[in-house]
C-alpha atoms as a PDB file:
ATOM      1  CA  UNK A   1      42.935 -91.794 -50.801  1.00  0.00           C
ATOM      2  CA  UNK A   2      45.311 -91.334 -53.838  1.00  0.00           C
ATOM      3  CA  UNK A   3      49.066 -89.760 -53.231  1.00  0.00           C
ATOM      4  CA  UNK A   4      47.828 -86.027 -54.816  1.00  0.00           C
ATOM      5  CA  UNK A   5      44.858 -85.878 -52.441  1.00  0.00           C
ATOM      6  CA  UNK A   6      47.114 -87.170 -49.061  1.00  0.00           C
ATOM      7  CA  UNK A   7      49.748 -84.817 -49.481  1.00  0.00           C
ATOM      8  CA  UNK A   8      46.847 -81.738 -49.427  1.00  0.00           C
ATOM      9  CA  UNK A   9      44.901 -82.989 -46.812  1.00  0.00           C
ATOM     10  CA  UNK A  10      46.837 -85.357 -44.457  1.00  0.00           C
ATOM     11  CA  UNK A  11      45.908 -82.824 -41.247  1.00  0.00           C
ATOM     12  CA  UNK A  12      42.306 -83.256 -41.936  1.00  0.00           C
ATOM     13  CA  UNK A  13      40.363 -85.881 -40.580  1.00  0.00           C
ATOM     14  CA  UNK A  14      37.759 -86.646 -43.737  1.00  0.00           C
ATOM     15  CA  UNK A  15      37.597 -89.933 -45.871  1.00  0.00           C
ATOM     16  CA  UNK A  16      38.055 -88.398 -49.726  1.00  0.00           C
ATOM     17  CA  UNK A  17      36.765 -90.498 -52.788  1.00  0.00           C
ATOM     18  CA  UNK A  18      39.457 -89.788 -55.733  1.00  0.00           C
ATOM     19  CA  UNK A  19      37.954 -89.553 -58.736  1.00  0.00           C
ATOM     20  CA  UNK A  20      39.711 -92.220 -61.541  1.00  0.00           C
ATOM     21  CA  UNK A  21      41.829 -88.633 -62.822  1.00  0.00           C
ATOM     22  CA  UNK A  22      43.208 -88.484 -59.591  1.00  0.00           C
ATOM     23  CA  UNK A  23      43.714 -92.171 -59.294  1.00  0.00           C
ATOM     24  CA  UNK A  24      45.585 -91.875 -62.678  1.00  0.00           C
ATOM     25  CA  UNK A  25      47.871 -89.077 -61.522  1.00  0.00           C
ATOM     26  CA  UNK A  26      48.822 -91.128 -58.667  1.00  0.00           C
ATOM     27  CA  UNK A  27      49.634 -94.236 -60.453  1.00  0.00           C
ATOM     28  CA  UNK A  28      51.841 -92.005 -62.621  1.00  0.00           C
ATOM     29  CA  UNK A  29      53.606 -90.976 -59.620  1.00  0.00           C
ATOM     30  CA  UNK A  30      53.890 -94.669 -58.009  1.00  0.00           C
ATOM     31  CA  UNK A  31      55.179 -95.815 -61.210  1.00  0.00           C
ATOM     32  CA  UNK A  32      58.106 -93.495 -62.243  1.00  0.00           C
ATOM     33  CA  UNK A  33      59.083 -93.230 -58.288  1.00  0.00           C
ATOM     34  CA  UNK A  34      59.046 -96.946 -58.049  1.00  0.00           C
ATOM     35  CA  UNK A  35      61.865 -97.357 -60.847  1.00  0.00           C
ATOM     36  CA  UNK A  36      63.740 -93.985 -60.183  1.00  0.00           C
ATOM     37  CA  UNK A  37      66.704 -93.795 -58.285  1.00  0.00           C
ATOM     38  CA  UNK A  38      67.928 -97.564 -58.416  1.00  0.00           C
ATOM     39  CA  UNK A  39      70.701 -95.936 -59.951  1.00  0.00           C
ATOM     40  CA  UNK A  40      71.967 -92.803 -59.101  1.00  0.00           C
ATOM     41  CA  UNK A  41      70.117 -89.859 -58.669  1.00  0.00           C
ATOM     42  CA  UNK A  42      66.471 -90.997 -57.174  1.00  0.00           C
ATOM     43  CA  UNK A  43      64.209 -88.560 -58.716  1.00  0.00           C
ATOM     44  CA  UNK A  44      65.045 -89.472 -61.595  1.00  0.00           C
ATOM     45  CA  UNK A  45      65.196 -92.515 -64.663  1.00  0.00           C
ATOM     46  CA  UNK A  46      68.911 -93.685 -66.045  1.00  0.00           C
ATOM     47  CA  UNK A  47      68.825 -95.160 -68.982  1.00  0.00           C
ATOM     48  CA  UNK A  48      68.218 -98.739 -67.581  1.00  0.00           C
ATOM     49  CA  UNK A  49      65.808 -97.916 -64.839  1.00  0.00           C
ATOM     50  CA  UNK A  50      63.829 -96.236 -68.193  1.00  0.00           C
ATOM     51  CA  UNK A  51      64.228 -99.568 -70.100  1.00  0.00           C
ATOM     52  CA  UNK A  52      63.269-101.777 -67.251  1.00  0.00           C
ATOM     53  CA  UNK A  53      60.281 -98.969 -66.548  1.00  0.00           C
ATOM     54  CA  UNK A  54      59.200 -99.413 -70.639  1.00  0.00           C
ATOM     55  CA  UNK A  55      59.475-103.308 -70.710  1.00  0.00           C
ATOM     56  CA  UNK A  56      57.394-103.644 -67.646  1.00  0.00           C
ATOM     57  CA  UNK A  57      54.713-100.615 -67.685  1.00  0.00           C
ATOM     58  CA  UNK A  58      54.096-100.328 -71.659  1.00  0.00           C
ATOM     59  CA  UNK A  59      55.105-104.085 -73.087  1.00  0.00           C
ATOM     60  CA  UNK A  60      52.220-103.392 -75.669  1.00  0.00           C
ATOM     61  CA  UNK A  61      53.917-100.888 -76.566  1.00  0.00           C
ATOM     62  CA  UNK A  62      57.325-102.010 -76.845  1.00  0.00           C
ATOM     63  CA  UNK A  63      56.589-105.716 -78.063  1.00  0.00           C
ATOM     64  CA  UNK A  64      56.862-105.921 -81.872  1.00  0.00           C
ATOM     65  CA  UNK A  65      59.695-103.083 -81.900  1.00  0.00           C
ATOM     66  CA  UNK A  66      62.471-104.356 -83.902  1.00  0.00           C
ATOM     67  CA  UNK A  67      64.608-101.363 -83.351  1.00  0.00           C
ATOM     68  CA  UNK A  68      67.552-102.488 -80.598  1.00  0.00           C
ATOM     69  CA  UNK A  69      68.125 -98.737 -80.280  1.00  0.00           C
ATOM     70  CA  UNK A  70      64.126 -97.725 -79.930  1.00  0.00           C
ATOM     71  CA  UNK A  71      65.548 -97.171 -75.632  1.00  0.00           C
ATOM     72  CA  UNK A  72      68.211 -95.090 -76.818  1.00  0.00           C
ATOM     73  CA  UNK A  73      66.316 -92.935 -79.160  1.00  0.00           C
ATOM     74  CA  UNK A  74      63.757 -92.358 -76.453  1.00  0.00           C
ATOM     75  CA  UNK A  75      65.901 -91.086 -73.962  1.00  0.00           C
ATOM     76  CA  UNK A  76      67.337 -88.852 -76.018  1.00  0.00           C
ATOM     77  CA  UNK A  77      64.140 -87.697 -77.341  1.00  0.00           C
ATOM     78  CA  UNK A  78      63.077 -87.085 -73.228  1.00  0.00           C
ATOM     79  CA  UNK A  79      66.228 -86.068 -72.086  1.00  0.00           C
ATOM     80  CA  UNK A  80      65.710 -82.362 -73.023  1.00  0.00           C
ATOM     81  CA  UNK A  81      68.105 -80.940 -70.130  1.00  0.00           C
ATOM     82  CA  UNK A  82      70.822 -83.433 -71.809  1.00  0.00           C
ATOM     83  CA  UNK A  83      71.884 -84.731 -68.365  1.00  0.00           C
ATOM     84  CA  UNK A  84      71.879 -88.814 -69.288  1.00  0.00           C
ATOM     85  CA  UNK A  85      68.391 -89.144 -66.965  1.00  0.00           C
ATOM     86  CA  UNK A  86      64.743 -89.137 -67.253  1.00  0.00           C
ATOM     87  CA  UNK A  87      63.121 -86.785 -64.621  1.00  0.00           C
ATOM     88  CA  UNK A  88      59.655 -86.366 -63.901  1.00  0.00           C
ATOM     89  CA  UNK A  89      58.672 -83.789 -66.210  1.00  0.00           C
ATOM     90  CA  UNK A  90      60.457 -85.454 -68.848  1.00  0.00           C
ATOM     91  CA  UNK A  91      58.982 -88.736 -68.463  1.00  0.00           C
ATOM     92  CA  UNK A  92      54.911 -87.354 -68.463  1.00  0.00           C
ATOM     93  CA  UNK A  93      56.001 -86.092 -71.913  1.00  0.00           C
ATOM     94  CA  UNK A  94      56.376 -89.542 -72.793  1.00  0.00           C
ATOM     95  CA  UNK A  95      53.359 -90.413 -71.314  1.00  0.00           C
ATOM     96  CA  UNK A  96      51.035 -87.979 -72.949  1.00  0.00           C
ATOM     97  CA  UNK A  97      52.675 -88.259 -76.350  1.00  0.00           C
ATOM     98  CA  UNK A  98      51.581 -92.297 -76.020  1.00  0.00           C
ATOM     99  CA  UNK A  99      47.801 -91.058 -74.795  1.00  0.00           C
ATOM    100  CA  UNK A 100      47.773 -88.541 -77.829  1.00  0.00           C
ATOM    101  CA  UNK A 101      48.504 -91.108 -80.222  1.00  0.00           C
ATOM    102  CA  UNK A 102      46.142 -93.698 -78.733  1.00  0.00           C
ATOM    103  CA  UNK A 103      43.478 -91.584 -78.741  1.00  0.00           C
ATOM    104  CA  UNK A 104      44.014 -90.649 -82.438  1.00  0.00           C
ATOM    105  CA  UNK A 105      44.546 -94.406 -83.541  1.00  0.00           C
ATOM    106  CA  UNK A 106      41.070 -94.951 -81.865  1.00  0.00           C
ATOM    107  CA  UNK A 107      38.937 -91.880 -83.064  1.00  0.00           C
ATOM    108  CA  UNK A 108      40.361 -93.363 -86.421  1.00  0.00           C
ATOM    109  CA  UNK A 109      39.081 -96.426 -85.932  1.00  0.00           C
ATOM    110  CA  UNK A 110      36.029 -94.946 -85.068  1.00  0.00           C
ATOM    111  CA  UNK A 111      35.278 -92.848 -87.891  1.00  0.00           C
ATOM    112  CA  UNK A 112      35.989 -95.418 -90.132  1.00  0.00           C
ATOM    113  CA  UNK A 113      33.517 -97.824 -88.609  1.00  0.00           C
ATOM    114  CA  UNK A 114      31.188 -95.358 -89.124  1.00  0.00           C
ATOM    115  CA  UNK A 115      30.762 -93.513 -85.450  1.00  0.00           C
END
């Protein structure tokens, strides 16, 4: 049972099926919570615990990046409150920004092969 579905239903005695959505949402959760608060404050990302997060999670992404300040530019594209960290919120903007452009690269792709 994914993490979303638990937290609902954890006083009822049913086996739930999550759908891959839900499976997604919870693997967004695991992920973030998993390198949050290794510094500091532990609901949210410092600045390393982002980096180590981005090198791990999204190497596609961040392999061929030339730019030794792409980290720094991120977080202070996320960091909309301006408090140094990466909260949850803050961090799914990330996350959906990547999935928007994905998407577009491949529905390029796909119109110009024709589909």
């Amino acid at each position: 049972m994914s993490l979303i579905l638990s937290l609902y239903l954890t006083d009822l005695p049913l086996i739930v099926m999550s759908t891959p959505l839900e499976d997604a949402m919870d693997t967004l959760i695991r992920i973030f919570h998993h390198y949050s608060g290794k510094e500091g404050d532990r609901y949210k990302l410092s600045k390393g615990e982002l980096k180590e997060l981005l090198t791990s999670e999204l190497t596609d992404f961040l392999s061929g990046q030339k730019d030794l300040h792409l980290v720094d530019k991120i977080m202070k594209d996320l960091d909309s409150n301006k408090d140094n960290e990466v909260d949850f919120h803050e961090f799914v903007i990330l996350v959906a920004a990547l999935t928007v452009a994905c998407n577009d690269f491949f529905e390029e792709q796909l119109k110009r092969e024709g589909f």
